[in-house]
Protein backbone atom coordinates (compact mmCIF):
# COMPACT_ATOMS: atom_id res chain seq x y z
CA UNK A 1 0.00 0.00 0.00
CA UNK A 2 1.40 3.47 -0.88
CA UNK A 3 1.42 6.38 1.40
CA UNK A 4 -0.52 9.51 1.00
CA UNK A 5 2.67 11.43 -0.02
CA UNK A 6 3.33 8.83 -2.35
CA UNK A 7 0.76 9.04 -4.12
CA UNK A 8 0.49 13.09 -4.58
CA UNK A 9 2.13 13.04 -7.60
CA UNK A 10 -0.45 10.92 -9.46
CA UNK A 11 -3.64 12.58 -8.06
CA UNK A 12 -3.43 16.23 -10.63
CA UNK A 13 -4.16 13.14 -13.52
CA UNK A 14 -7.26 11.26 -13.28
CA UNK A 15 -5.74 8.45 -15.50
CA UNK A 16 -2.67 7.68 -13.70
CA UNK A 17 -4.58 6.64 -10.76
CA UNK A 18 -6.20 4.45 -12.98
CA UNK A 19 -3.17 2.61 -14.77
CA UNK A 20 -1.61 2.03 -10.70
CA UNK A 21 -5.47 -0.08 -10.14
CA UNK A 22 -4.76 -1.61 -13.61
CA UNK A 23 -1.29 -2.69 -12.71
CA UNK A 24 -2.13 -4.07 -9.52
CA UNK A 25 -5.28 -5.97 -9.90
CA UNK A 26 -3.35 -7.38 -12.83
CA UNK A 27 -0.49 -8.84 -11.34
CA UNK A 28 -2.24 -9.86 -8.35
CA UNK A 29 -2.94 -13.66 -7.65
CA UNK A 30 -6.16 -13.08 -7.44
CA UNK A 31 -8.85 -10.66 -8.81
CA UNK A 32 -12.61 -9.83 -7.44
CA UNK A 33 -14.39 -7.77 -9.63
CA UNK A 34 -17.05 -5.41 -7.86
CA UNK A 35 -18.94 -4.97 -11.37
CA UNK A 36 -19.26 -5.93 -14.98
CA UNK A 37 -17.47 -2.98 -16.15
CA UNK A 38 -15.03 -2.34 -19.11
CA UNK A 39 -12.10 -2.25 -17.08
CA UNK A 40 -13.08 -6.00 -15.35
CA UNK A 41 -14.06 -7.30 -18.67
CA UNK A 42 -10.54 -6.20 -20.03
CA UNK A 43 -8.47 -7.40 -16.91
CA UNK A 44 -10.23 -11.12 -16.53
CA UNK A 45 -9.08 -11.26 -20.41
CA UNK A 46 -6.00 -10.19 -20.27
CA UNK A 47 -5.60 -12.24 -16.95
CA UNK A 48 -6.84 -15.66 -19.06
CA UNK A 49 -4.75 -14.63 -21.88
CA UNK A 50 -1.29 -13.57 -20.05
CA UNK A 51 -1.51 -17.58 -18.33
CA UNK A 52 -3.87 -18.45 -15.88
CA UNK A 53 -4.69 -16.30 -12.98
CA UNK A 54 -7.84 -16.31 -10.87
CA UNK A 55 -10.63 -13.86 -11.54
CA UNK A 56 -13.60 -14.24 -9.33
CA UNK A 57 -17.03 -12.42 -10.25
CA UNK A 58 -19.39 -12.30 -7.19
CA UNK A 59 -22.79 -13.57 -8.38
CA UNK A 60 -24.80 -10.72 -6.65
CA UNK A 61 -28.08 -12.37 -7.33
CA UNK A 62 -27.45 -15.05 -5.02
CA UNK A 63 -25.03 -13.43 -2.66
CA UNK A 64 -27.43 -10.40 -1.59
CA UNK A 65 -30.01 -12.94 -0.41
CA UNK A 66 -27.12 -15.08 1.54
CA UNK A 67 -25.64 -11.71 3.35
CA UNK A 68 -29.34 -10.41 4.20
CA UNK A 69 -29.68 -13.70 5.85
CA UNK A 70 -25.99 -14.59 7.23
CA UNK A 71 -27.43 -14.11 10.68
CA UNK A 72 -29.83 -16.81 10.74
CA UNK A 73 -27.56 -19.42 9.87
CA UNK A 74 -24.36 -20.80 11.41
CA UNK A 75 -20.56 -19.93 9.79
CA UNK A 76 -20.44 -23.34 7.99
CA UNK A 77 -23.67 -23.23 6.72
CA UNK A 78 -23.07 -19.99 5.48
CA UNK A 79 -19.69 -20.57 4.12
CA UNK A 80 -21.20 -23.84 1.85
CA UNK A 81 -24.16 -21.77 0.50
CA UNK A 82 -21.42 -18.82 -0.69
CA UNK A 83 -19.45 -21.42 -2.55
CA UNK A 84 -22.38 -22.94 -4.29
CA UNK A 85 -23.50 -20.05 -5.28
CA UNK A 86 -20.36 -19.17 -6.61
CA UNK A 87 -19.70 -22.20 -8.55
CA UNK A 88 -19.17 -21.37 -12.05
CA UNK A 89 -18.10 -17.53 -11.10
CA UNK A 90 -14.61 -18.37 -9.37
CA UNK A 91 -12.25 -18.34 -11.94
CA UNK A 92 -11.08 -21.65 -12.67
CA UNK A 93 -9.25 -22.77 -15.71
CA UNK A 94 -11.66 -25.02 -16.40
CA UNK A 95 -14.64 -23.28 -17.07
CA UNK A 96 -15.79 -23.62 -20.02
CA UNK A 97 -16.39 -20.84 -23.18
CA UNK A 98 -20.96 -21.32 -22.88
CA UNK A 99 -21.05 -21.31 -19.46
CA UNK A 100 -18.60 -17.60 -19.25
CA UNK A 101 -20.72 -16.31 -21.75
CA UNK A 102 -23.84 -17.88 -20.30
CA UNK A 103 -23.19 -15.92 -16.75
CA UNK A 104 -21.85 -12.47 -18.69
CA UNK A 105 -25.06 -12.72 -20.41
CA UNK A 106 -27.39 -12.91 -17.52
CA UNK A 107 -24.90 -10.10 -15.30
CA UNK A 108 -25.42 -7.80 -18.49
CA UNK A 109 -29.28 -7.81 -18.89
């Protein structure tokens, strides 16, 4: 993490603050992207193309109803349901092509 001071010099230009996220969430081990946006669309890409690294995509529909209800169930409980839900959205080399496009379909309409 940089320091404020640090970072002063990149704050007058709204872009370089930009290309530092860009950097970062690419060469990280793993990425969570908070939306479907063109700069998540273009990292997961570049992140499947430049050899295999982890991008997860939270699938909200089924997450929002889990976190307005975490308190009503117990940590493992709670813990299974988030990775079923997320089954499919996690990144893993072996999802296939129809099922990406399947669940960027249904996030985009």
């Amino acid at each position: 993490m940089l320091e404020v001071e640090e970072l002063k010099p990149f704050l007058p230009f709204s872009s370089r603050p930009a290309a530092i996220d860009y950097i970062v969430c690419d060469e990280s081990d793993v990425f969570v992207t908070n939306k479907n946006g063109n700069m998540a669309k273009i990292l997961a890409g570049r992140r499947r193309y430049a050899g295999h690294k982890r991008t997860i995509r939270p699938n909200a529909k089924k997450l929002s109803s889990l976190f307005m209800s975490w308190d009503q169930m117990d940590w493992d409980t709670f813990s299974r349901k988030v990775k079923a839900s997320q089954r499919g959205f996690i990144g893993e080399p072996d999802e296939d092509e129809a099922t990406t496009f399947l669940h960027l379909r249904d996030a985009t309409h």
